[in-house]
Structure formats: C-alpha cells, structure tokens
Protein backbone atom coordinates (compact mmCIF):
# COMPACT_ATOMS: atom_id res chain seq x y z
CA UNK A 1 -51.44 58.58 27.84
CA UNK A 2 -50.35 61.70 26.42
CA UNK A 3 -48.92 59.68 23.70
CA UNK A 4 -52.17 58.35 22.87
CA UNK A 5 -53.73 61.84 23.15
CA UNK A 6 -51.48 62.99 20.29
CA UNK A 7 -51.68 60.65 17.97
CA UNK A 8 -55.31 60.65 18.25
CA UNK A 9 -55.07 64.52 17.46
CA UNK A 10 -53.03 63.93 14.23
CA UNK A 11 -55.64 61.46 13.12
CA UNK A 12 -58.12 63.77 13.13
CA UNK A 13 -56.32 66.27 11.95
CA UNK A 14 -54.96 63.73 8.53
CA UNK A 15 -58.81 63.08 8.29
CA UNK A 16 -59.77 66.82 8.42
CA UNK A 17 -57.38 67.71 5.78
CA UNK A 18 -58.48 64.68 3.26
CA UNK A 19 -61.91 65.59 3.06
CA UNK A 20 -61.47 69.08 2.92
CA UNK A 21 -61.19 69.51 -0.57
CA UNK A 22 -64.51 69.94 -1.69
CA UNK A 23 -65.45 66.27 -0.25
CA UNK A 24 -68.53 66.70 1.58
CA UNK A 25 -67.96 66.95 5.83
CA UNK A 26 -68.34 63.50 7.31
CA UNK A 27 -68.03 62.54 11.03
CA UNK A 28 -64.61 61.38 12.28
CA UNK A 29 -65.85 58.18 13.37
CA UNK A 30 -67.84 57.17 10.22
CA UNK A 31 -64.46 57.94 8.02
CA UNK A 32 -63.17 54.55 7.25
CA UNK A 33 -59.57 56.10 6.56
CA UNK A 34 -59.35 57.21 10.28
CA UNK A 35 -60.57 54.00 11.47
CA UNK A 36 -57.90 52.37 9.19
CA UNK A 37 -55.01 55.10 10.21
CA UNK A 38 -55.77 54.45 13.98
CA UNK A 39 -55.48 51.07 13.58
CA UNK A 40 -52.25 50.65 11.74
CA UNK A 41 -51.42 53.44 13.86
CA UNK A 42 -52.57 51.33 17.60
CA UNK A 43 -50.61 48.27 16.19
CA UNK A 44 -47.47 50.28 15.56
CA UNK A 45 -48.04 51.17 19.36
CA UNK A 46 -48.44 48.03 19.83
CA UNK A 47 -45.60 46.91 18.54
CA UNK A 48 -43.17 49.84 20.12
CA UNK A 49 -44.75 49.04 23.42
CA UNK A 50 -44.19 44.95 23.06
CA UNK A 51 -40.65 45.80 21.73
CA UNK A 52 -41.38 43.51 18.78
CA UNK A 53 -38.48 45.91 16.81
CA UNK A 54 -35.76 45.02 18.93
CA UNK A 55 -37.12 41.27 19.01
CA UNK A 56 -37.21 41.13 15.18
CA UNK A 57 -33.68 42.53 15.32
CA UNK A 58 -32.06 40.63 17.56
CA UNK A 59 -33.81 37.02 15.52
CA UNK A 60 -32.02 38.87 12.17
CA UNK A 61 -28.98 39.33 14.15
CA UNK A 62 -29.10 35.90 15.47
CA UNK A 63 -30.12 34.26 12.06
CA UNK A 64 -27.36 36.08 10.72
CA UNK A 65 -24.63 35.05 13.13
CA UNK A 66 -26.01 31.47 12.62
CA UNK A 67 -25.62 31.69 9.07
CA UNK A 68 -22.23 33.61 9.59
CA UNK A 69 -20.91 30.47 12.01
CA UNK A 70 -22.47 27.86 9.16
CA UNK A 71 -20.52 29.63 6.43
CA UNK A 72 -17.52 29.45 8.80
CA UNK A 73 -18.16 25.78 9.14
CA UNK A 74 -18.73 25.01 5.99
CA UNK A 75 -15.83 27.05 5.05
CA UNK A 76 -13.74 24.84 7.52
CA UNK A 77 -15.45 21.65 6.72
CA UNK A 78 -14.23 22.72 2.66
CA UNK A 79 -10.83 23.52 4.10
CA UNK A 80 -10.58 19.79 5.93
CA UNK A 81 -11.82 17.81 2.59
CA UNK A 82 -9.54 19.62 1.08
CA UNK A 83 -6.66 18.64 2.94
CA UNK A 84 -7.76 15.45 3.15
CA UNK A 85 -7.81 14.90 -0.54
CA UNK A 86 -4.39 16.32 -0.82
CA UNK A 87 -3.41 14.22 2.20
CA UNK A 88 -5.03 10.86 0.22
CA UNK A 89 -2.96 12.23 -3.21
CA UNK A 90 -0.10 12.26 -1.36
CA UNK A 91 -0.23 9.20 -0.08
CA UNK A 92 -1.70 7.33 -3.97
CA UNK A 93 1.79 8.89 -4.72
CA UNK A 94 3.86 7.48 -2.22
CA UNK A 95 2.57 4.15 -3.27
CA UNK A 96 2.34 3.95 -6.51
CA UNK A 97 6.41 5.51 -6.14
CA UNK A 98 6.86 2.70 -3.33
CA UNK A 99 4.85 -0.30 -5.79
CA UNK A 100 7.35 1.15 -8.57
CA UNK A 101 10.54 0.77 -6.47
CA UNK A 102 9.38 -2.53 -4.94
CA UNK A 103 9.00 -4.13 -8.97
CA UNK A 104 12.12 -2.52 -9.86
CA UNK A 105 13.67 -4.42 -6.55
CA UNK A 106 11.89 -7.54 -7.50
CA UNK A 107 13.09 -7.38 -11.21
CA UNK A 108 16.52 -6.89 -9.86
CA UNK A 109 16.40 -9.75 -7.31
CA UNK A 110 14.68 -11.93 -10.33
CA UNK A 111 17.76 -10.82 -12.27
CA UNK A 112 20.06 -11.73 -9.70
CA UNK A 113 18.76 -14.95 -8.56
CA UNK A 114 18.41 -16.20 -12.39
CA UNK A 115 22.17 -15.60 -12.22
CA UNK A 116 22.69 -16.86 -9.35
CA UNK A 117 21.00 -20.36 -9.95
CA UNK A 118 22.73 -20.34 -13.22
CA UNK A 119 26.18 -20.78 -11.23
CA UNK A 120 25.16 -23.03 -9.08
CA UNK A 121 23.53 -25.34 -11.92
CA UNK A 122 26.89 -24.93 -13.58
CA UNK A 123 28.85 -25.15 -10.31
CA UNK A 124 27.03 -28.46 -9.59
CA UNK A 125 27.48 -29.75 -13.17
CA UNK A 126 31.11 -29.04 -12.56
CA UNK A 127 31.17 -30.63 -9.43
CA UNK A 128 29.39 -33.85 -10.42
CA UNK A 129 31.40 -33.92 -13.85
CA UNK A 130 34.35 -34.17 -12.07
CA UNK A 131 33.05 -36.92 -9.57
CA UNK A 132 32.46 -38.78 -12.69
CA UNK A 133 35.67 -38.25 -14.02
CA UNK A 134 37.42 -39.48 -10.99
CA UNK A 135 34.34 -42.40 -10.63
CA UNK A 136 35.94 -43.54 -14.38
CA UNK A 137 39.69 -43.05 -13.50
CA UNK A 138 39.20 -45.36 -10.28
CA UNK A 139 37.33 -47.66 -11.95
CA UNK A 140 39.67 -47.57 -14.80
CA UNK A 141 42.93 -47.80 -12.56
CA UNK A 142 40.94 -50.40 -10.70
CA UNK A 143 40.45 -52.71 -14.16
CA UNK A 144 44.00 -51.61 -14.77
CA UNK A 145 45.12 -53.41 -11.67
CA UNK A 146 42.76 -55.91 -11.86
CA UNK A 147 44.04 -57.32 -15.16
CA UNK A 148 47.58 -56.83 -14.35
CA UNK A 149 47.00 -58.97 -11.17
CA UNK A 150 45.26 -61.54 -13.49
CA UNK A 151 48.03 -61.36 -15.72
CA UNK A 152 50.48 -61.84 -13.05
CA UNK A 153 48.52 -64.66 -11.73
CA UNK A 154 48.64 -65.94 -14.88
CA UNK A 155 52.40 -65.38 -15.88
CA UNK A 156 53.22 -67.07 -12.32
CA UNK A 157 51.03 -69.79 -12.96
CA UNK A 158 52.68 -70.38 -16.52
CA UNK A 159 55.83 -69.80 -15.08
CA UNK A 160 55.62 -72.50 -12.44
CA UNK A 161 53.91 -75.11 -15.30
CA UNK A 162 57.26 -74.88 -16.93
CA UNK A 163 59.55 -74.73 -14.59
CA UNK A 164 58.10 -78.00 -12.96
CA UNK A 165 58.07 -79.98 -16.23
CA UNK A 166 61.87 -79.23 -17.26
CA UNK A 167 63.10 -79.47 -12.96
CA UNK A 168 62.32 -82.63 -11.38
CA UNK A 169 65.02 -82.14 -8.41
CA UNK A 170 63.47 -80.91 -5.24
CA UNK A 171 65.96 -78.11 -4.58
CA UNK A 172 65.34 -77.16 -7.98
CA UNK A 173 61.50 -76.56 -6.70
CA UNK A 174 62.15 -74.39 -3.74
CA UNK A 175 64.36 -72.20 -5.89
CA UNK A 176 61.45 -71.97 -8.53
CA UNK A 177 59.56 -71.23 -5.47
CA UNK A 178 61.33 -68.10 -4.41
CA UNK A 179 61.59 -66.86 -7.69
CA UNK A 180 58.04 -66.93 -8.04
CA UNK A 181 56.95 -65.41 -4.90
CA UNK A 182 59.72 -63.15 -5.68
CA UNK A 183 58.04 -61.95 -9.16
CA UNK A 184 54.65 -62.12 -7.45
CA UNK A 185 56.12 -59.30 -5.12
CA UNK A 186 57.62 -57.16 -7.78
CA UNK A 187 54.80 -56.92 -9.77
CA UNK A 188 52.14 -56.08 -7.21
C-alpha cells in the first residue's frame, strides 16, 4: 500500500502546483486533471501489477521469432526453387544435348543404311545378272547341242539313205551299220 500512498501524494502535489498560478483554489477531488492523472496513473498500476509489460514483450518477441523462422523459411523455400530450376535447366540441357546426339546418330545410321542397301541392290543385281548370264549360256549350249544332235541325226540318217541305195549285199549293210553307230558315237 505504501505504493499507493505515494503516488496518491504526487497527485496532489502535480494538482497543487497547476493551479497555483493565479488559478483560483479548487478541491482535489473536483479537479478533473487529478481524476484523469490517477486514472492513467491506477491503470499503469494496473498494468505493472498484471505484468501486461512483460506479456506484451514476450508476444513481440514471439511475433518476431515467428517472423524471423518465416523469413528463414521462405529464405529456404527461395533457396529449394532455386535449385530446382537449376536442377530442371540442367536437365532441358542434357536433353536437348542427348535429342542432338541421338539425330546426329540417326542421320549417320540413315547415311549408312542408304549405303548399305545400295550394295546390296547392286550386289543382288550382280548376282541375278550373272544367273542370267549362265541361264542364256546353258540354254545356248543346250540349243547348241540340241541342233548338233539333230544334225547328226540327220547326217546319219542321210548317210544310211545312201549307203543302202548304192550296197545291196548284206555284209555290205552290217559294215554301213558299224560305221554309222560308229559316227553316231564320235559326234555325241
């Protein structure tokens, strides 16, 4: 209480002194400035008593260390987008470098297959001009052998006509004979 007792003493005291400049006396409890003193004055009390100082303190000091940890996380959450982005760069890189290497590749392997079907086209042209080749020199030898077969068939068969009509003799005839299957063997 003794705290009470002196502030109530410096209240009147702070009204004494501002009406006594020539401002007429009034009582203590009719000044309206005392009233109005001892009540900022009681809630200030009020306050100290309650602790409402140290309350309001510590809610600044925790605002402030949840906008210190919200700066920190945003701060992080900046840091992590930003190496993400780099991270997603990187990688738009690395595939446009690996889309570049895999058309070069392709334009290669075009390139090289184009060649390579080009030889075997030409290969198989090769292959098949040839078969024809040898198709026509069969067939050709074939014809060849064919006519000279008809040819000897024919020879033989004039051979014989002419021999019978000059020979009549019967020994003459298995001579002719002889001959002929003789001829027939040397020219096959």
């Amino acid at each position: 209480m003794s705290f009470l007792t002196t502030v109530l003493t410096m209240m009147v005291l702070i009204a004494e002194e501002t009406h006594g400049d020539g401002h007429e006396a009034t009582g203590l409890l009719q000044d309206t400035s005392f009233w109005v003193s001892l009540g900022f004055i009681l809630v200030m009390v009020l306050f100290w008593r309650l602790e409402v100082h140290k309350k309001i303190g510590a809610a600044l000091d925790q605002r402030s260390v949840k906008i210190s940890t919200e700066l920190d996380e945003a701060r992080r959450l900046r840091e992590e987008a930003q190496e993400l982005l780099a991270q997603y760069q990187r990688r738009q890189r690395e595939a446009e470098e690996e889309a570049n290497t895999i058309i070069e590749q392709a334009k290669v392997d075009a390139e090289r297959l184009g060649r390579e079907a080009k030889e075997k086209i030409n290969e198989q042209l090769e292959r098949r001009t040839k078969a024809a080749e040898a198709k026509i020199a069969r067939a050709e030898e074939q014809a060849i052998a064919e006519v000279r077969s008809q040819t000897t068939d024919l020879a033989v068969n004039a051979a014989r006509n002419i021999i019978k009509d000059r020979i009549d003799s019967g020994a003459q005839n298995a001579l002719v004979e002889k001959s002929i299957n003789d001829l027939r063997n040397k020219l096959n």
